[in-house]
N, C-alpha and C. Protein backbone atom coordinates (compact mmCIF):
# COMPACT_ATOMS: atom_id res chain seq x y z
N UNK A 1 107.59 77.47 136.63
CA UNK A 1 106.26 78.00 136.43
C UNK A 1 105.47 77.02 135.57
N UNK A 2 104.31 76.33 136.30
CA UNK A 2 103.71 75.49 135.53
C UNK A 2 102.18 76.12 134.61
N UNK A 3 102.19 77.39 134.42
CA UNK A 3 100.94 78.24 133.76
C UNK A 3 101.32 78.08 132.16
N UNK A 4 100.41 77.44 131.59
CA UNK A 4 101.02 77.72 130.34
C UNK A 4 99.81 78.32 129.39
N UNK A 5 100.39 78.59 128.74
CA UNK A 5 99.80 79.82 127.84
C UNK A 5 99.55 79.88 126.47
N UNK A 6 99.80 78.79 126.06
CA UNK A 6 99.77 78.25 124.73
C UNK A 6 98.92 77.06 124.31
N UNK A 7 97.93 77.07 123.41
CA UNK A 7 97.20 75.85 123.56
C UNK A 7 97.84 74.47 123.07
N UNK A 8 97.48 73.64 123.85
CA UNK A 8 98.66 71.95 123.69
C UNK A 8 98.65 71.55 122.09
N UNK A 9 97.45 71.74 121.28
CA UNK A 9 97.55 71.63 119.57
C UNK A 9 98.35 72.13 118.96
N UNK A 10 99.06 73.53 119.63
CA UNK A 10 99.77 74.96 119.11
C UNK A 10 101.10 74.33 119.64
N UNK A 11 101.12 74.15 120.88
CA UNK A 11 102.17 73.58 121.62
C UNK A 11 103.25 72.31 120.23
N UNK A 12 102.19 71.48 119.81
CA UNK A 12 102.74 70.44 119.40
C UNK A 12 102.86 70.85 118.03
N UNK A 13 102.57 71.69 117.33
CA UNK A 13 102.57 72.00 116.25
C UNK A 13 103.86 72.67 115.87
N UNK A 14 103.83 73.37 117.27
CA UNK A 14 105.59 73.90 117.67
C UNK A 14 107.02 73.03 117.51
N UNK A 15 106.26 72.01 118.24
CA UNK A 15 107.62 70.54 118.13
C UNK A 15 107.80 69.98 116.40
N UNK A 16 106.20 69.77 116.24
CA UNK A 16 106.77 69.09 114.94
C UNK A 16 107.06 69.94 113.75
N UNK A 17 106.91 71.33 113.80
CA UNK A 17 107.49 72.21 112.64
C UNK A 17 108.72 72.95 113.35
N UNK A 18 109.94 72.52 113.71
CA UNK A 18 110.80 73.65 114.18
C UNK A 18 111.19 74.94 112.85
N UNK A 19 111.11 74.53 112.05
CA UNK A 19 111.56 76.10 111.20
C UNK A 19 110.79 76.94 111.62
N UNK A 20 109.34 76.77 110.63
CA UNK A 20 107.94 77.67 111.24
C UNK A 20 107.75 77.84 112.15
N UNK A 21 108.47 76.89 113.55
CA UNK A 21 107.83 77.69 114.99
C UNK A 21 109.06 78.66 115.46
N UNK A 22 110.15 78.59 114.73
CA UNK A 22 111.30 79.84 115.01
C UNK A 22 110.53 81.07 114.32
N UNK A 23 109.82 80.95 113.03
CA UNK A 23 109.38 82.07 112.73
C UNK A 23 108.38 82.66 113.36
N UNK A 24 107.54 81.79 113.72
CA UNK A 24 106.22 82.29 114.72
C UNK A 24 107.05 82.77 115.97
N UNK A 25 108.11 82.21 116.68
CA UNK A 25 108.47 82.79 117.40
C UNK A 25 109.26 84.41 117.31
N UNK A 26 109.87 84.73 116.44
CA UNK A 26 110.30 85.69 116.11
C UNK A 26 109.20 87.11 115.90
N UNK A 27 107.74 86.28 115.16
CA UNK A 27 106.40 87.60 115.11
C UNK A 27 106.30 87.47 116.72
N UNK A 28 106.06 86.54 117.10
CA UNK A 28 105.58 86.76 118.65
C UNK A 28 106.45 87.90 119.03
N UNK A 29 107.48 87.82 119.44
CA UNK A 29 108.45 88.44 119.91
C UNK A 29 108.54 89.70 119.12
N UNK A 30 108.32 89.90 118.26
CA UNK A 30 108.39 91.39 117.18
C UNK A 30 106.70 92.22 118.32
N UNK A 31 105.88 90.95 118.05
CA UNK A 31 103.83 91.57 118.85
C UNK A 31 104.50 92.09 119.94
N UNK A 32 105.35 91.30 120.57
CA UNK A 32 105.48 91.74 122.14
C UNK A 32 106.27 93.16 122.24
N UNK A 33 107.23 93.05 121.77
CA UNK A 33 108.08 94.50 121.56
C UNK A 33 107.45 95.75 120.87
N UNK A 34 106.01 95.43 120.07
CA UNK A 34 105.62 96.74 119.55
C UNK A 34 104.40 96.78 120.72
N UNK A 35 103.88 95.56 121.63
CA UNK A 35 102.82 96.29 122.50
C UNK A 35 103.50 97.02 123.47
N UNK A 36 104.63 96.94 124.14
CA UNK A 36 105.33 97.48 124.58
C UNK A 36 105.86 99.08 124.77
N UNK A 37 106.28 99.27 123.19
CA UNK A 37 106.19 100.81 122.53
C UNK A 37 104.73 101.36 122.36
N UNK A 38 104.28 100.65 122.17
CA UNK A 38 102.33 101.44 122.24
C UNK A 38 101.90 101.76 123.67
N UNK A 39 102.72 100.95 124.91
CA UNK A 39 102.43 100.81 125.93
C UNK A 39 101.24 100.31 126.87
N UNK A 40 100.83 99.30 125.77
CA UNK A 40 100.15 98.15 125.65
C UNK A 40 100.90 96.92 126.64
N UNK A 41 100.98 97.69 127.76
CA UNK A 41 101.66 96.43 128.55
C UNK A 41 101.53 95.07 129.07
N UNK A 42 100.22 95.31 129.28
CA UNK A 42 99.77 93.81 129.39
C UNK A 42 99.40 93.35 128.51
N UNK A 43 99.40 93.53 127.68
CA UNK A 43 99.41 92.57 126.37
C UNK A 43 100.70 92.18 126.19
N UNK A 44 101.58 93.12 126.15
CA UNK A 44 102.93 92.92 125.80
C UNK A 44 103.55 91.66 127.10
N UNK A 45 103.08 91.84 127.98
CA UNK A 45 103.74 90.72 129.13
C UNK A 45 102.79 89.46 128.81
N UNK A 46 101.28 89.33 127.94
CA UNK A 46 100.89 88.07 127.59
C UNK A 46 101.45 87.31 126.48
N UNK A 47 101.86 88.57 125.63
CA UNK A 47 102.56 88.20 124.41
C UNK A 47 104.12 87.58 124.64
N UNK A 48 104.86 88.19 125.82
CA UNK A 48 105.71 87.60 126.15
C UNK A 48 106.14 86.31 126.94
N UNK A 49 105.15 86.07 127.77
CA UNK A 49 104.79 84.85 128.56
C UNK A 49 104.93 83.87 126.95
N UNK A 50 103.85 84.07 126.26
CA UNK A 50 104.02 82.91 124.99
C UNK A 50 104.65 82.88 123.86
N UNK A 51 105.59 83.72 124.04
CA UNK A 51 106.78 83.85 122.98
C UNK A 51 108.09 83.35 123.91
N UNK A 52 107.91 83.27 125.29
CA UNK A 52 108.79 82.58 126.07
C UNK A 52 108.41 80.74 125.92
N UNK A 53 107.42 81.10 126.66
CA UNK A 53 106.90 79.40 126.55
C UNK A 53 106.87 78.50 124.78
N UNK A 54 107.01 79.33 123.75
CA UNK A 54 107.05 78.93 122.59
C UNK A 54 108.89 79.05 122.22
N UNK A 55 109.36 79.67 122.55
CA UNK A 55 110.82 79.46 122.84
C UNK A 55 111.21 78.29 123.66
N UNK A 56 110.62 77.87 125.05
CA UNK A 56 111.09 76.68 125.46
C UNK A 56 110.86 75.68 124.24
N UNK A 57 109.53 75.74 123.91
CA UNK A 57 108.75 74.11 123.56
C UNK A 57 109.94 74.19 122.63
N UNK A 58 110.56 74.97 121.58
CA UNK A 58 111.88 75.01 120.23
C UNK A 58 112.88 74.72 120.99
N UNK A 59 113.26 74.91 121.89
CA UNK A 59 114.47 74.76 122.51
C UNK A 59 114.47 73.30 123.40
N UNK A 60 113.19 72.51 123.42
CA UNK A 60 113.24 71.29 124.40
C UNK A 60 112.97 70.11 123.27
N UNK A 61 112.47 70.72 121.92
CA UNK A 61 112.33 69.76 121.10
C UNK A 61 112.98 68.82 120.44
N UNK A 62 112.76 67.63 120.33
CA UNK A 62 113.97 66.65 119.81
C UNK A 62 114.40 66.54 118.64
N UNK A 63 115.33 66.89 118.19
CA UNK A 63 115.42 67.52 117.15
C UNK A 63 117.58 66.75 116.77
N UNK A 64 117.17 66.14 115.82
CA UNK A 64 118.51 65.65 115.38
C UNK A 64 119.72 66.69 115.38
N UNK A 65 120.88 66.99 115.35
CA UNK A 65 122.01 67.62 115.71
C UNK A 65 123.08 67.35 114.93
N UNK A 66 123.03 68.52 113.78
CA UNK A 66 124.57 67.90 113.21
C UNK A 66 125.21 69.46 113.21
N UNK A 67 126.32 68.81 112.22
CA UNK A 67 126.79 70.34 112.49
C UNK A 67 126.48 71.40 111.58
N UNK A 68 125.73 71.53 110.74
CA UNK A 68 125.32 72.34 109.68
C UNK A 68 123.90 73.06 111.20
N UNK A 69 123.47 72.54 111.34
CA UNK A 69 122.50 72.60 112.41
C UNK A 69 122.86 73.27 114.00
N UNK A 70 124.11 73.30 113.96
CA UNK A 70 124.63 73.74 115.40
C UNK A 70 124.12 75.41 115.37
N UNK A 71 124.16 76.14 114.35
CA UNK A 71 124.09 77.47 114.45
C UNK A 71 122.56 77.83 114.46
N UNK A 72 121.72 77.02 114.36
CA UNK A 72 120.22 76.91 114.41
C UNK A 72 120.13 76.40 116.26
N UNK A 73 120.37 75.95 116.57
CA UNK A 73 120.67 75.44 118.16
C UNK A 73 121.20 76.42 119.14
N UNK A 74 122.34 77.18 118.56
CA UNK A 74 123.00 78.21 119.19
C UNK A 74 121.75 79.63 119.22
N UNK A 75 120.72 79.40 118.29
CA UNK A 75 120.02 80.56 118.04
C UNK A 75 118.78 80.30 118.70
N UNK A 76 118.33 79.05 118.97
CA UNK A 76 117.17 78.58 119.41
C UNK A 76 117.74 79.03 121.70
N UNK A 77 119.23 78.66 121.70
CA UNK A 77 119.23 78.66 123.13
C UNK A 77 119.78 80.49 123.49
N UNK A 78 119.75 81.29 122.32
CA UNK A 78 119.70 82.46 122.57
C UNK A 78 118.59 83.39 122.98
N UNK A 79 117.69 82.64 122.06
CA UNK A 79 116.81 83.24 121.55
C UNK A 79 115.63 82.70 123.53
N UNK A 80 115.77 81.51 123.71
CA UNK A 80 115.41 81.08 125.46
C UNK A 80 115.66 82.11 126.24
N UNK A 81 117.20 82.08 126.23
CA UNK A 81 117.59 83.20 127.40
C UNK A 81 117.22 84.57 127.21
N UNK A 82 117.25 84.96 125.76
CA UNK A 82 116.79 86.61 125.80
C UNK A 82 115.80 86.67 126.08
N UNK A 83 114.65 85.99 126.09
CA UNK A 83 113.28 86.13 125.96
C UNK A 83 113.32 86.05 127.31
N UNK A 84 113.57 85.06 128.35
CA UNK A 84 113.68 85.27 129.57
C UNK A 84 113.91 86.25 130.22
N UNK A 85 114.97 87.17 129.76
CA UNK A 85 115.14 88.36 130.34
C UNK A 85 114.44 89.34 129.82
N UNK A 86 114.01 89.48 128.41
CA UNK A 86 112.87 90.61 128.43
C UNK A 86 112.06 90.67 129.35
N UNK A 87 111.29 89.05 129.58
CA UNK A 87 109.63 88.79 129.97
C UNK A 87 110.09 89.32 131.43
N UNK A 88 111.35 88.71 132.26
CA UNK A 88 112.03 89.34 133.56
C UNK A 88 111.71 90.80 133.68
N UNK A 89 112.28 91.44 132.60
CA UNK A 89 111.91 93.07 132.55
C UNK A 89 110.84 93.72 132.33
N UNK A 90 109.50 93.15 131.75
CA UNK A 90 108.52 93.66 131.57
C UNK A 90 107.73 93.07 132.64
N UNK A 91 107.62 91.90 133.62
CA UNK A 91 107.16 91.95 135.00
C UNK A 91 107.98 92.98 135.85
N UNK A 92 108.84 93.16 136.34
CA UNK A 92 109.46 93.80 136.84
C UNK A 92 108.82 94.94 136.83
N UNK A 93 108.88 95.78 135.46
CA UNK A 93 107.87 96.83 135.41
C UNK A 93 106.75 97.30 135.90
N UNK A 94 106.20 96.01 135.91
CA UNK A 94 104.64 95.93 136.30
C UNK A 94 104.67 95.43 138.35
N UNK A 95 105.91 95.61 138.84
CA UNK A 95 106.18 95.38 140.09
C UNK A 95 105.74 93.74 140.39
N UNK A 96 105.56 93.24 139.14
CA UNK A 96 105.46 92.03 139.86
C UNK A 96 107.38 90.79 140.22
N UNK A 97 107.99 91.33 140.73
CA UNK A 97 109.01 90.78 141.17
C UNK A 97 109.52 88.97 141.32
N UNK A 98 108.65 88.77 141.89
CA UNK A 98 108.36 87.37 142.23
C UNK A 98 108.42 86.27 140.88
N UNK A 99 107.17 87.13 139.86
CA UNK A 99 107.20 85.72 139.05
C UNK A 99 108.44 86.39 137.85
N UNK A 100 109.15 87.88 137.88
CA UNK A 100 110.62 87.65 137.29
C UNK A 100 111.34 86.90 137.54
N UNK A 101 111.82 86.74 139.01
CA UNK A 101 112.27 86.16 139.23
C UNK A 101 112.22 84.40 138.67
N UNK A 102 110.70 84.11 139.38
CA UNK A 102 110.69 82.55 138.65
C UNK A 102 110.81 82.45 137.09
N UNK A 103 110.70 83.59 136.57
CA UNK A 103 111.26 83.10 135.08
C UNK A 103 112.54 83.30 135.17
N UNK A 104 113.78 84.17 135.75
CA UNK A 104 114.84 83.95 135.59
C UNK A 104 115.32 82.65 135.85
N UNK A 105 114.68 81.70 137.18
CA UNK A 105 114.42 80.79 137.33
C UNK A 105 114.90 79.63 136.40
N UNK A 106 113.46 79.85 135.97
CA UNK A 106 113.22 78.78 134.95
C UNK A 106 114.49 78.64 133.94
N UNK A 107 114.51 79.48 133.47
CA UNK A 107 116.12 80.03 132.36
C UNK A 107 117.26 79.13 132.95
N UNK A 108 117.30 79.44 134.38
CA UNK A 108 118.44 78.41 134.74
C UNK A 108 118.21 77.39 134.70
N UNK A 109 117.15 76.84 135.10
CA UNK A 109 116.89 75.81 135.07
C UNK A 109 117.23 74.50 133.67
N UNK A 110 116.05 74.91 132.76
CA UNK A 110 116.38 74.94 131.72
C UNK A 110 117.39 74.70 130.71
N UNK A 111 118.54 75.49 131.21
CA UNK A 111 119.81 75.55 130.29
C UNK A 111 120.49 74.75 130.83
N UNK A 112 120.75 73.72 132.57
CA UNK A 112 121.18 73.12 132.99
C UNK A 112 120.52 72.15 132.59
N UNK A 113 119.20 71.39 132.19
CA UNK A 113 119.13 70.69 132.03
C UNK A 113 119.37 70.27 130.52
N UNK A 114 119.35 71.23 129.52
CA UNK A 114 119.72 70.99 128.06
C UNK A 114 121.54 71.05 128.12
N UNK A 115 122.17 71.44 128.86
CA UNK A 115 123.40 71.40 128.42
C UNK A 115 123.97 69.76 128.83
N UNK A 116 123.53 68.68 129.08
CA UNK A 116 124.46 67.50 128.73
C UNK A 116 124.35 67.09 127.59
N UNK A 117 122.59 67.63 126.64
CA UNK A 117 122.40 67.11 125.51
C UNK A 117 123.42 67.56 124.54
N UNK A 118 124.55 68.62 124.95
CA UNK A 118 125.20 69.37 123.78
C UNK A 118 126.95 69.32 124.12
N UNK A 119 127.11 68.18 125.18
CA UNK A 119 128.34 68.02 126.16
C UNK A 119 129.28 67.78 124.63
N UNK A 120 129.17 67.34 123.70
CA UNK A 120 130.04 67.29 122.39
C UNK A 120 130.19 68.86 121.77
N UNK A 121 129.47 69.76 121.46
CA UNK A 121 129.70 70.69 121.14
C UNK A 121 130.63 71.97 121.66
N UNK A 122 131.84 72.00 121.71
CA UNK A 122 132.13 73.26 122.70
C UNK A 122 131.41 74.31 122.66
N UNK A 123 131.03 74.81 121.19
CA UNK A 123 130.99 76.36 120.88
C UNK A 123 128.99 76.44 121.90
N UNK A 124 128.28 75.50 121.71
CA UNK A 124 126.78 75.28 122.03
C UNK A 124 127.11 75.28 123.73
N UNK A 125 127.95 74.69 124.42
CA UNK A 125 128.34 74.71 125.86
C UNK A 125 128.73 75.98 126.10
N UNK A 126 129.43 76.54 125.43
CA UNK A 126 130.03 77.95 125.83
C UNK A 126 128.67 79.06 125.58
N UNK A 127 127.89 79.24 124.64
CA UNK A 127 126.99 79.91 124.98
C UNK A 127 126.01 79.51 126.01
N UNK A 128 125.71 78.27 125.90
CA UNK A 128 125.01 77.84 127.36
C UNK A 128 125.74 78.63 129.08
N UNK A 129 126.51 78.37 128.90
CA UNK A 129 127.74 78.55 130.22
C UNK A 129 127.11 80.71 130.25
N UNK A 130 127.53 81.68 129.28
CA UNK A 130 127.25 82.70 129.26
C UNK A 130 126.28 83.41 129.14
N UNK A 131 125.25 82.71 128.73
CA UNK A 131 123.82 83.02 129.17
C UNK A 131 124.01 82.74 130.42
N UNK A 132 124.40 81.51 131.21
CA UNK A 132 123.62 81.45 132.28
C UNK A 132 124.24 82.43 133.19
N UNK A 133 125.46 82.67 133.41
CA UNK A 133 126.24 83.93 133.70
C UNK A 133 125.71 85.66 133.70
N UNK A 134 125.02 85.42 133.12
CA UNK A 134 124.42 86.78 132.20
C UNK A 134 123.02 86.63 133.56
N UNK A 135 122.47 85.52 133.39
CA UNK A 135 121.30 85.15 134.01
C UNK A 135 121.37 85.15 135.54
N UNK A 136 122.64 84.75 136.43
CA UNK A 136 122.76 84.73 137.34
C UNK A 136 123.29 86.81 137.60
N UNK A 137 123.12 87.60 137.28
CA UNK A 137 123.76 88.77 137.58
C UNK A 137 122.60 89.71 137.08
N UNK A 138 121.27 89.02 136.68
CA UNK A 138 120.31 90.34 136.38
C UNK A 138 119.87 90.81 137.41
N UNK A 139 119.74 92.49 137.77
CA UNK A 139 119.60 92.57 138.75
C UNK A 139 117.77 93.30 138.86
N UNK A 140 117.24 92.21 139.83
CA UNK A 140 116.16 92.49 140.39
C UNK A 140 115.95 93.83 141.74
N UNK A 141 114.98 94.73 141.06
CA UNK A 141 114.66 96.07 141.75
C UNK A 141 114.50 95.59 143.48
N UNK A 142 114.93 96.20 144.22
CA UNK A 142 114.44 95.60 145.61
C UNK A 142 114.97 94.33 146.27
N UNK A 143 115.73 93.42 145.79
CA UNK A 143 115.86 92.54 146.28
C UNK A 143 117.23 92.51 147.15
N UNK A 144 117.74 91.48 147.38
CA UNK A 144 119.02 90.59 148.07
C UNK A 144 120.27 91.85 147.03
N UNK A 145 121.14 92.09 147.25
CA UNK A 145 121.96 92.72 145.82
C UNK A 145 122.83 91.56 145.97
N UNK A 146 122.95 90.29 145.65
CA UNK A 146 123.31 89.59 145.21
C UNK A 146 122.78 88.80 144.18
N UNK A 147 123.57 88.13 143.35
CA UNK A 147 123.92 87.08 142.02
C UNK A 147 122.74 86.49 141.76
N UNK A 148 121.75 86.14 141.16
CA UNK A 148 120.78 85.33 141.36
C UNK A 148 121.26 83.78 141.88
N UNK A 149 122.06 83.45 141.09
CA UNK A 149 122.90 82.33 141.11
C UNK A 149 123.16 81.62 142.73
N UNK A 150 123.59 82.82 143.47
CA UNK A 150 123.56 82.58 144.90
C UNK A 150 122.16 81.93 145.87
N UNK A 151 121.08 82.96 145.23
CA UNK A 151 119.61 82.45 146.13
C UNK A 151 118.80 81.22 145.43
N UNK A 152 120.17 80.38 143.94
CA UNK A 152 119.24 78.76 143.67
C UNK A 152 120.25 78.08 144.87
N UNK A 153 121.23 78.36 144.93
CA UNK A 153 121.94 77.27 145.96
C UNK A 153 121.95 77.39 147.23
């Protein structure tokens, strides 16, 4: 999905502060879950679109790797995939099927392409590996009742 939703100043402000943009990501994600309960839904699915897309930009950012740092990494590629599957569930809701899907999508996508950066880490591969597991088996209302995993290959 090439729509983005975040302005490119905000975007980059994201890369070069990773602490502060885990925390901004975390209010995002708190906005989205209370428009939700208000039933403020479309807000809650705009709020989620950019608490997703602000989860990638943390999770694609270049960002040095040690091991004091691995458990900040493990939380940044959790924090990708859950958000993926909320934003999955709150289109869904709204019957829009299609672009759940392309965000489950994307999720795979995504995690295949960040997992050679972490080919040294077991414990960072192994959550990579079970998200995407998790990701290939959500099941979309109406569709194929098969794996997602099945309709990328």
């Amino acid at each position: 999905m090439n729509t983005q939703r975040l302005c490119p100043v905000y975007k980059k402000w994201l890369l070069l502060n990773p602490s502060d943009a885990r925390q901004h990501r975390l209010t995002m994600q708190a906005q989205a879950q209370k428009a939700r309960q208000q039933g403020r839904l479309e807000h809650a699915r705009e709020l989620g679109y950019q608490t997703f897309e602000a989860a990638k930009t943390i999770l694609c950012a270049l960002q040095p790797i040690s091991t004091d740092k691995e458990r900040t990494v493990q939380e940044d590629i959790l924090a990708f995939g859950t958000m993926g599957i909320y934003l999955s569930s709150l289109l869904i809701e709204a019957q829009r099927k299609r672009e759940a899907h392309a965000i489950l999508q994307e999720c795979q996508q995504q995690l295949i392409a960040i997992l050679p950066l972490h080919a040294t880490r077991p414990s960072v591969c192994k959550l990579i590996t079970a998200i995407q597991q998790t990701l290939e088996h959500v099941y979309l209302p109406n569709e194929v009742s098969q794996p997602m995993y099945q309709t990328l290959h």
